[in-house]
N, C-alpha and C. Protein backbone atom coordinates (compact mmCIF):
# COMPACT_ATOMS: atom_id res chain seq x y z
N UNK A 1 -72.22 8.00 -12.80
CA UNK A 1 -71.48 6.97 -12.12
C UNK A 1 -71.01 7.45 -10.75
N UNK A 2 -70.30 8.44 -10.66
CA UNK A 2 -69.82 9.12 -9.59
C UNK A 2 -69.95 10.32 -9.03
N UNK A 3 -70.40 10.90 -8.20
CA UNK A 3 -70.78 12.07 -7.96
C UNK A 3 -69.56 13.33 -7.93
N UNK A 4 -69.77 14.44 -8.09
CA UNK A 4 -68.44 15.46 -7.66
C UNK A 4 -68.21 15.02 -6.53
N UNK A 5 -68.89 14.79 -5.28
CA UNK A 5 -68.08 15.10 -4.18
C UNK A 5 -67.07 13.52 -4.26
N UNK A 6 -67.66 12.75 -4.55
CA UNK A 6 -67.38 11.19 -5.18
C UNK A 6 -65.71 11.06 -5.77
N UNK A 7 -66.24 12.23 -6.50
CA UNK A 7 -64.93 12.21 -7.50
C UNK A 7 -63.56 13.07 -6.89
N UNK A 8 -64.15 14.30 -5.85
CA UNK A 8 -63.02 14.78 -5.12
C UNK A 8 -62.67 13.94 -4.57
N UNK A 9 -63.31 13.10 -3.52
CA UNK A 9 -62.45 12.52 -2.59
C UNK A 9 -61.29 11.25 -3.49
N UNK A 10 -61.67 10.41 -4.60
CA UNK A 10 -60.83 9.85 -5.34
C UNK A 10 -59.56 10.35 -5.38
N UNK A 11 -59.82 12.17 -5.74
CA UNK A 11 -58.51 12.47 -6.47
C UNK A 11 -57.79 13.01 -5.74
N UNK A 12 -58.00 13.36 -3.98
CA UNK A 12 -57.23 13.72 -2.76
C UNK A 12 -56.88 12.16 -2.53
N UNK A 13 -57.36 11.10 -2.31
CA UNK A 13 -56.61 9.70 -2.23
C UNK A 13 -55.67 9.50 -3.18
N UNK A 14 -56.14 9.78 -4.78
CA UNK A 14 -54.96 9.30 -5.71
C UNK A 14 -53.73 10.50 -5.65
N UNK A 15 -54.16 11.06 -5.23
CA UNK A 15 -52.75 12.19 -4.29
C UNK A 15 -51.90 11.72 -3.25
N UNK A 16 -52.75 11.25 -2.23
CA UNK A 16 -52.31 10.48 -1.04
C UNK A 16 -50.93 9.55 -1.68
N UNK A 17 -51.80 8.77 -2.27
CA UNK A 17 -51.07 7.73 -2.63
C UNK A 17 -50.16 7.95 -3.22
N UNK A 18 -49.97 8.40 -4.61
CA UNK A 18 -48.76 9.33 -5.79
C UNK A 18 -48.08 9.83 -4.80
N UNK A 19 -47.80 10.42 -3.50
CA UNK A 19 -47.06 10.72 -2.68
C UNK A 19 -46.12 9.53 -1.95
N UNK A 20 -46.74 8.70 -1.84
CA UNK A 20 -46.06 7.71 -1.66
C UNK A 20 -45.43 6.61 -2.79
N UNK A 21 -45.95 6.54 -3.89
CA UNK A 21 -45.26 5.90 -4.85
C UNK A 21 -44.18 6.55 -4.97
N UNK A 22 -43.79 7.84 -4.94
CA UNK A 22 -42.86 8.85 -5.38
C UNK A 22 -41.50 8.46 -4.06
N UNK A 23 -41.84 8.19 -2.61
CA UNK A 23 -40.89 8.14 -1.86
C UNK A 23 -40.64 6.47 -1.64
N UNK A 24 -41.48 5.65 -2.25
CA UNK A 24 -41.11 3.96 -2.27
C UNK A 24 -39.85 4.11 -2.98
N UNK A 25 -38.70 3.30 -2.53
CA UNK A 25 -37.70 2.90 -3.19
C UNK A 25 -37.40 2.28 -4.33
N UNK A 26 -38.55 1.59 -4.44
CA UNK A 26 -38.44 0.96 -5.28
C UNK A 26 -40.55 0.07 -5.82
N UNK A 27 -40.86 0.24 -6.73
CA UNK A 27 -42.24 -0.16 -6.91
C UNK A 27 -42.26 -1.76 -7.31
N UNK A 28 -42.24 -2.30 -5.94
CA UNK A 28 -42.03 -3.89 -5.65
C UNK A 28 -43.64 -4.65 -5.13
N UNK A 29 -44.40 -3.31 -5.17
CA UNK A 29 -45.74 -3.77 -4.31
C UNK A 29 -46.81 -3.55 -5.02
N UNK A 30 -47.28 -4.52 -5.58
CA UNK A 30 -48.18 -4.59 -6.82
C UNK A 30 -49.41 -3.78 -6.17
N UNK A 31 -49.65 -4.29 -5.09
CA UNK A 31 -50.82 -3.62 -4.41
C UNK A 31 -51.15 -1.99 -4.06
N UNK A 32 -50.00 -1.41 -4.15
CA UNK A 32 -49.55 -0.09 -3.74
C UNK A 32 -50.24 0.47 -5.28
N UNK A 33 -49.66 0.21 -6.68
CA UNK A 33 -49.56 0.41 -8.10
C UNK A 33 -50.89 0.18 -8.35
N UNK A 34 -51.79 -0.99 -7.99
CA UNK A 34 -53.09 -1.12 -7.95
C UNK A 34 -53.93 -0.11 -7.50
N UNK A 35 -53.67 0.30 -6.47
CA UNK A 35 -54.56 0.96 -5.19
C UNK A 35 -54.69 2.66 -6.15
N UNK A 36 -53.31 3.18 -6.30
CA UNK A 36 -53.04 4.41 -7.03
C UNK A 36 -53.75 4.40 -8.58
N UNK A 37 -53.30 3.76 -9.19
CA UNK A 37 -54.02 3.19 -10.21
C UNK A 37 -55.53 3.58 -10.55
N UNK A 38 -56.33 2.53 -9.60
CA UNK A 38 -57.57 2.69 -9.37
C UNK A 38 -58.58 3.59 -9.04
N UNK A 39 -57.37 4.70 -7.86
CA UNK A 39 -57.85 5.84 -7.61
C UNK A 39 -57.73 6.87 -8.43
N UNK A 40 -56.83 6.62 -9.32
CA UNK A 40 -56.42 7.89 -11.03
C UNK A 40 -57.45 7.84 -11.70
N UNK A 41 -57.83 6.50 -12.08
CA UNK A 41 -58.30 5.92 -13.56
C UNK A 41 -59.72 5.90 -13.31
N UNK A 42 -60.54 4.54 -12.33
CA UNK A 42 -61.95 4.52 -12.01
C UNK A 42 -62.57 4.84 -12.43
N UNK A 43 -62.81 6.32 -11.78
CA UNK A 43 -63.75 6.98 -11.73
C UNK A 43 -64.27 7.98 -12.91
N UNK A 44 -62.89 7.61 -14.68
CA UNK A 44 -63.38 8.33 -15.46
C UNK A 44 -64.37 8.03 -16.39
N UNK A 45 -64.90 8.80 -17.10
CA UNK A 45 -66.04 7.89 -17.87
C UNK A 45 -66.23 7.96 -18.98
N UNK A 46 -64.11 8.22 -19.87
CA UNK A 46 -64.23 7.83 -20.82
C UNK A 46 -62.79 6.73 -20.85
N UNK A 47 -62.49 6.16 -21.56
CA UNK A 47 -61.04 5.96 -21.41
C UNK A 47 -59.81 6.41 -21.43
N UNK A 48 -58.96 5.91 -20.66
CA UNK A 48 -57.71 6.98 -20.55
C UNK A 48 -56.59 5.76 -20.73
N UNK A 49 -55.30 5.73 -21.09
CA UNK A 49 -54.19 5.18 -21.40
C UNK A 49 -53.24 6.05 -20.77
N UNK A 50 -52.60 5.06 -19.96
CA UNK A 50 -51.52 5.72 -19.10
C UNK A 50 -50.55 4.88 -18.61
N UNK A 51 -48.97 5.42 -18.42
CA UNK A 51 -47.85 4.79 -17.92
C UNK A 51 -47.01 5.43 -16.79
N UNK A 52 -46.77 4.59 -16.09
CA UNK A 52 -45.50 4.75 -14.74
C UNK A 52 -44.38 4.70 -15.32
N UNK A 53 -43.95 5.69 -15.55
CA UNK A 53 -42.44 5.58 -15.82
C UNK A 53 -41.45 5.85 -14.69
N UNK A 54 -40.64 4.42 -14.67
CA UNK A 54 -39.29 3.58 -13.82
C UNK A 54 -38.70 3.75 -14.68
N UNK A 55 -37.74 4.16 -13.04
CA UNK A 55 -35.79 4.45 -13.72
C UNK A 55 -35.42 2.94 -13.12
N UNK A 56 -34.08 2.93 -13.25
CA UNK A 56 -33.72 1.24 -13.46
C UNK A 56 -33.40 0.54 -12.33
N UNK A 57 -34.24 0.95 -11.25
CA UNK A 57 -34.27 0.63 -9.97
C UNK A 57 -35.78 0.81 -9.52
N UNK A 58 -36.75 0.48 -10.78
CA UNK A 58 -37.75 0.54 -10.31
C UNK A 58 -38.73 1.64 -9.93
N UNK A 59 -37.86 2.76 -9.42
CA UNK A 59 -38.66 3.97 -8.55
C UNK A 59 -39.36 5.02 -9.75
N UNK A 60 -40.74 5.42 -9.47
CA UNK A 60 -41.10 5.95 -10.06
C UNK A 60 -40.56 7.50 -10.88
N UNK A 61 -40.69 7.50 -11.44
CA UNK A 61 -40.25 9.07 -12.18
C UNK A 61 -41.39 10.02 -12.61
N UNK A 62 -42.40 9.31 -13.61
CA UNK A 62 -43.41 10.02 -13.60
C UNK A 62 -44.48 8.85 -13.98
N UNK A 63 -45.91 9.43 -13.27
CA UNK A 63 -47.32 9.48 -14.07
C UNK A 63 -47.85 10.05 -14.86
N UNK A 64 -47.73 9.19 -16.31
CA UNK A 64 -48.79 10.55 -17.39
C UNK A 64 -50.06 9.48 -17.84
N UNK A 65 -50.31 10.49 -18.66
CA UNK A 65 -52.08 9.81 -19.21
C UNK A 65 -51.27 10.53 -20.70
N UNK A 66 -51.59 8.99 -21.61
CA UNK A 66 -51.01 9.62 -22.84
C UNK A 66 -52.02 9.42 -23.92
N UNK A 67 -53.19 8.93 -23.56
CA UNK A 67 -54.36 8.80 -24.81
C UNK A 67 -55.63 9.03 -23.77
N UNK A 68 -56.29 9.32 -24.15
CA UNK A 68 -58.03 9.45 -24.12
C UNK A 68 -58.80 9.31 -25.48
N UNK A 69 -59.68 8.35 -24.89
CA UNK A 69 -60.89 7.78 -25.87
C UNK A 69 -61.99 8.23 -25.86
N UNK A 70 -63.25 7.25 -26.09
CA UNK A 70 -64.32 7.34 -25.59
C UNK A 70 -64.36 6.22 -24.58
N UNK A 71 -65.74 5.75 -25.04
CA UNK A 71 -66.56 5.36 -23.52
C UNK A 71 -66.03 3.37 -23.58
N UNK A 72 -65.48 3.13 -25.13
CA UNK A 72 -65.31 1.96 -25.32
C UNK A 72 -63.80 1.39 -25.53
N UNK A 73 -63.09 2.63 -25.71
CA UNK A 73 -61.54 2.75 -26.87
C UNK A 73 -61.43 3.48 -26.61
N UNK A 74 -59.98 3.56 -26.70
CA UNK A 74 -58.84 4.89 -26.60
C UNK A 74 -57.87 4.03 -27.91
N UNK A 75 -57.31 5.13 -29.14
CA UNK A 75 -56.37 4.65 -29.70
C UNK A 75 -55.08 4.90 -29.10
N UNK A 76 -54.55 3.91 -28.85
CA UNK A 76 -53.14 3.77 -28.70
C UNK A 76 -51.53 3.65 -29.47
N UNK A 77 -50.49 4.74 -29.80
CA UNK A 77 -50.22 4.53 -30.58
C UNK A 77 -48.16 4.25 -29.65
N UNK A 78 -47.89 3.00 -30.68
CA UNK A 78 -47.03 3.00 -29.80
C UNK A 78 -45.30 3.91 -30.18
N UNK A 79 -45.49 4.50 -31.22
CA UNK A 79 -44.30 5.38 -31.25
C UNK A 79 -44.35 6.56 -30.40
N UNK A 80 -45.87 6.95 -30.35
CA UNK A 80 -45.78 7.90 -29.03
C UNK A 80 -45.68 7.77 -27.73
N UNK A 81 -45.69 6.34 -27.59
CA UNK A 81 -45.68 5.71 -26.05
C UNK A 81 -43.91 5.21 -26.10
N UNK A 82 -43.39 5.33 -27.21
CA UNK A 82 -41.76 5.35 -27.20
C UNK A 82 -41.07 6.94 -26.76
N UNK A 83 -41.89 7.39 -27.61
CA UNK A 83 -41.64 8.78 -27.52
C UNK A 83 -41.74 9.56 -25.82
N UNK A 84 -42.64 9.08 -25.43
CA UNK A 84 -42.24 9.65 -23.69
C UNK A 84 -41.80 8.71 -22.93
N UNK A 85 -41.23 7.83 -23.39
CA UNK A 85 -40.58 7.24 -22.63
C UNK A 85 -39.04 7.28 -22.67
N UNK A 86 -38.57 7.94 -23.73
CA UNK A 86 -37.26 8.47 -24.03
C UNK A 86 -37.22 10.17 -23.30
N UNK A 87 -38.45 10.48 -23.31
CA UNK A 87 -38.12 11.68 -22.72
C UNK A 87 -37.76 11.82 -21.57
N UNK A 88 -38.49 10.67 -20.81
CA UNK A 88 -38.46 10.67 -19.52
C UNK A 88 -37.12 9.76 -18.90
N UNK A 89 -36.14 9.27 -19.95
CA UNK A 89 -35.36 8.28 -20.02
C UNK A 89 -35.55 7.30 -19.19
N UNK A 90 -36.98 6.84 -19.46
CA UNK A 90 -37.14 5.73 -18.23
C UNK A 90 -36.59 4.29 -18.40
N UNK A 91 -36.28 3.24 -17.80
CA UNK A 91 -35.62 2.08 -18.10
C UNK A 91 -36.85 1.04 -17.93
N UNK A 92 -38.19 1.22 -17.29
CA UNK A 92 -39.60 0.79 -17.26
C UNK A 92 -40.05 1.19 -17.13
N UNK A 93 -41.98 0.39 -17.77
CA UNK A 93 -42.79 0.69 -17.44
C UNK A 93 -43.60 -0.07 -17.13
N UNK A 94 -45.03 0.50 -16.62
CA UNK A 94 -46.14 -0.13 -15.94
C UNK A 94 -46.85 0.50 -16.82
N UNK A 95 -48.18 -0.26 -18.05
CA UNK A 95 -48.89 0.42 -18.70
C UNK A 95 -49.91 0.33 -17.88
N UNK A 96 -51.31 1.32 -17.92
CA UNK A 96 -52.67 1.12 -17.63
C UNK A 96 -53.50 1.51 -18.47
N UNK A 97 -54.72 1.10 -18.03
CA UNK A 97 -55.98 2.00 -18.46
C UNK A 97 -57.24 1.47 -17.90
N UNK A 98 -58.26 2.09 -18.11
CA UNK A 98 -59.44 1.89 -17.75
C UNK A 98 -60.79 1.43 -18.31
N UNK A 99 -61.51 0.85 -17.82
CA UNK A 99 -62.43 0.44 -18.59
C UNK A 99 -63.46 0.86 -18.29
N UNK A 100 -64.47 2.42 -18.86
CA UNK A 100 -65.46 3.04 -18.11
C UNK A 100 -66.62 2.07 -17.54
N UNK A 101 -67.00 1.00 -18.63
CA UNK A 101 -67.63 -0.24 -17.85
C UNK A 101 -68.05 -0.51 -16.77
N UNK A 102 -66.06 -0.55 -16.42
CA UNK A 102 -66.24 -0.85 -14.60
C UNK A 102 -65.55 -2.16 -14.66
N UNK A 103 -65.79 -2.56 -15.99
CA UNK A 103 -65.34 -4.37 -15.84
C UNK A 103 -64.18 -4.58 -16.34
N UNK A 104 -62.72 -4.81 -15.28
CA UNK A 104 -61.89 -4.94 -15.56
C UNK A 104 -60.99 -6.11 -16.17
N UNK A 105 -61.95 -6.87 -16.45
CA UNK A 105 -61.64 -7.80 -17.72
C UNK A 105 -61.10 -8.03 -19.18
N UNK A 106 -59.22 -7.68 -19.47
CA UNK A 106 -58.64 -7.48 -20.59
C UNK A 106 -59.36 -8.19 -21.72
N UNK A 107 -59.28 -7.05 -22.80
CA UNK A 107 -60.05 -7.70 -23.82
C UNK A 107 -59.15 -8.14 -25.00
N UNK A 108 -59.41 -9.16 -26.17
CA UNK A 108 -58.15 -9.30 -27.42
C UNK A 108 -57.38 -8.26 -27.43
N UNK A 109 -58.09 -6.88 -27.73
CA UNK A 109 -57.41 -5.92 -27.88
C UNK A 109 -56.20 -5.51 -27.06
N UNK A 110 -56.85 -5.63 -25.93
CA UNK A 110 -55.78 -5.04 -24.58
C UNK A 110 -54.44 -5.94 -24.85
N UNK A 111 -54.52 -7.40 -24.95
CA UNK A 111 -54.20 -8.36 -25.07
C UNK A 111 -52.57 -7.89 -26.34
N UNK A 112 -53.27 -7.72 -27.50
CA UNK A 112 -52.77 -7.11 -28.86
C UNK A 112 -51.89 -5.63 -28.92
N UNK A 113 -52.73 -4.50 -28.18
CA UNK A 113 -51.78 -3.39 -27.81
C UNK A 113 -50.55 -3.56 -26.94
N UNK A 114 -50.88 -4.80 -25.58
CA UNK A 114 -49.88 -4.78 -25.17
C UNK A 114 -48.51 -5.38 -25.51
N UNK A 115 -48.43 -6.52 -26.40
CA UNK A 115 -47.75 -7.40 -26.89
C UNK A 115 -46.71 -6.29 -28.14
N UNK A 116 -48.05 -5.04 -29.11
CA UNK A 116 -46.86 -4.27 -29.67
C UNK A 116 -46.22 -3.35 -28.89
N UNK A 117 -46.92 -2.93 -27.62
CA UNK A 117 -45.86 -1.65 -27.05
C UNK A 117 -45.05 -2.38 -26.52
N UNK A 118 -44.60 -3.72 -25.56
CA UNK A 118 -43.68 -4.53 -25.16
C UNK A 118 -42.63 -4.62 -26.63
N UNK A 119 -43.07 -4.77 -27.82
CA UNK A 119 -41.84 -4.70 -28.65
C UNK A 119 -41.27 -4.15 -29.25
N UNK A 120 -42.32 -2.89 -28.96
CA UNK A 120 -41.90 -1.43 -29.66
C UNK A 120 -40.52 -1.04 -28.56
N UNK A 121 -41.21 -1.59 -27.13
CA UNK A 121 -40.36 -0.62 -25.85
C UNK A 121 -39.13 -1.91 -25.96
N UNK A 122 -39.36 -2.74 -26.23
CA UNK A 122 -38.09 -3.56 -26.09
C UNK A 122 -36.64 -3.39 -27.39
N UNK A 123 -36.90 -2.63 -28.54
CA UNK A 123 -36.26 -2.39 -29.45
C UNK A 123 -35.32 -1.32 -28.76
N UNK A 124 -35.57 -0.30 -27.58
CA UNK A 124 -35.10 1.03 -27.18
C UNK A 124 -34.70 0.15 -25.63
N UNK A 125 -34.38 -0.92 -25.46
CA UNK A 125 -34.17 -1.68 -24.17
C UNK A 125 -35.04 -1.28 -22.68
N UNK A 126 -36.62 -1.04 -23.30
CA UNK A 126 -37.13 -0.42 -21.68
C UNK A 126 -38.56 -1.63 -21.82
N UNK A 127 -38.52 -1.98 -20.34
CA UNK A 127 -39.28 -3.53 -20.18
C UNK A 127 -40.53 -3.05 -19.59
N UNK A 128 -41.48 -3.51 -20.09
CA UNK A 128 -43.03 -3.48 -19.77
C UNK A 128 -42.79 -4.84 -18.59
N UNK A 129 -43.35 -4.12 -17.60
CA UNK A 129 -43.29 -5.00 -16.37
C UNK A 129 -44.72 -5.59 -15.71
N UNK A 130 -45.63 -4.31 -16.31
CA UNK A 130 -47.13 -5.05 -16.82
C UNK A 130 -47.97 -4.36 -17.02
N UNK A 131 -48.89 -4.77 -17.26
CA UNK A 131 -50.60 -3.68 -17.54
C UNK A 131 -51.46 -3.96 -16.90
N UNK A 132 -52.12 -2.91 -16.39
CA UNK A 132 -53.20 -2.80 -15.28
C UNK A 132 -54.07 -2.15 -16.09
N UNK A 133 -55.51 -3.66 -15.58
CA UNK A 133 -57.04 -2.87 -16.63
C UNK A 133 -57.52 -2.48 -15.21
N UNK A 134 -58.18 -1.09 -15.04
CA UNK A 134 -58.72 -0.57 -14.21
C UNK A 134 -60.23 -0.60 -14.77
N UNK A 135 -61.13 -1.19 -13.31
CA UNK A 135 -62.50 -1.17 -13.41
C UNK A 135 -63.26 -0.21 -12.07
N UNK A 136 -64.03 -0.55 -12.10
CA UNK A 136 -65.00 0.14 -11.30
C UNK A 136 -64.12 -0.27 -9.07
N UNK A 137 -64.55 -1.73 -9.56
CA UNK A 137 -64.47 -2.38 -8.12
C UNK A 137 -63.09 -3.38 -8.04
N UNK A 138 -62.23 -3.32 -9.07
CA UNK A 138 -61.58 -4.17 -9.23
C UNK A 138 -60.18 -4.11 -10.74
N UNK A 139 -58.73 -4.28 -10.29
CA UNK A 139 -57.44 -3.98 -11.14
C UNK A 139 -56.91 -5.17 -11.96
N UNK A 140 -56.78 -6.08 -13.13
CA UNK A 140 -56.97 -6.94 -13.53
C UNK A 140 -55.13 -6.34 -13.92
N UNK A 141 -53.88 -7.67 -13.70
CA UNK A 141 -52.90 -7.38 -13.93
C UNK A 141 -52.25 -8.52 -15.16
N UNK A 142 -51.95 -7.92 -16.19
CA UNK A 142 -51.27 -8.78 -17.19
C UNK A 142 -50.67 -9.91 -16.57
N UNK A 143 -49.19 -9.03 -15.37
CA UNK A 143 -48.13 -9.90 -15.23
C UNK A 143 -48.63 -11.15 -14.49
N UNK A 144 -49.84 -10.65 -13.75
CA UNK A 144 -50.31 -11.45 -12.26
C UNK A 144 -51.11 -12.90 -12.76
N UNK A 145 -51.54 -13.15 -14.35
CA UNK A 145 -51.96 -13.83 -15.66
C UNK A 145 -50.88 -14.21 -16.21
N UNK A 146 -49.69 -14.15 -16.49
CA UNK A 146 -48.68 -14.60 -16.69
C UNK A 146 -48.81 -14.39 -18.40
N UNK A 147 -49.48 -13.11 -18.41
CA UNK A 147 -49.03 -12.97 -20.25
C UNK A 147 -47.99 -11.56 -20.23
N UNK A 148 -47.13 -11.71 -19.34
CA UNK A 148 -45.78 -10.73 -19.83
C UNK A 148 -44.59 -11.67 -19.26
């Protein structure tokens, strides 16, 4: 799919960028979260599950990758996606992941995982603010669909 040199330059941009999510005041710019996103996730070519964890003003705290799959699925489990999110005492999040595909088109599933980690994270008062399916050419956003 992507070549090494392909794949360096991705991950000096998704640097670029993570540098700047980190000094935004506040993560108000969907496009910014997209852009970083895209440049993390893309280019892998199996699946990965990952969250932005926001303190309660929005501003980022950390990026992790908390599951890897294969080429179709990643299991997702959501006491462990409670579990770093207490560590990190974050007050939100932004879930993602990727679709090695390329085709960032949420599937039932995506649909289904996200609805239990929103009520898993809402029992511990921390708000899923949305999920980003990362594809090849293109970031498909829950909230921007109006299913959060």
């Amino acid at each position: 799919m992507f070549s090494v040199e392909e794949k360096r330059i991705l991950a000096q941009a998704a640097e670029i960028i993570r540098s700047k999510l980190i000094y935004t005041p506040a993560l108000t710019n969907p496009d910014l979260v997209r852009e970083f996103l895209q440049n993390q996730l893309a280019a892998r070519e199996h699946e990965v599950f990952a969250m932005l964890l926001l303190d309660s003003q929005h501003r980022l705290i950390q990026f992790v990758e908390l599951f890897r799959g294969t080429l179709d699925a990643a299991s997702v489990y959501p006491r462990e996606v409670v579990k770093e999110v207490m560590q990190y005492n974050a007050a939100a999040v932004i879930l993602a992941h990727n679709h090695p595909s390329g085709i960032s088109e949420p599937s039932q599933a995506d649909r289904r995982i996200t609805e239990r980690l929103s009520k898993a994270l809402a029992t511990v008062d921390v708000a899923v603010l949305d999920h980003f399916v990362v594809g090849h050419d293109s970031v498909t956003s829950f909230a921007e669909r109006g299913w959060l």
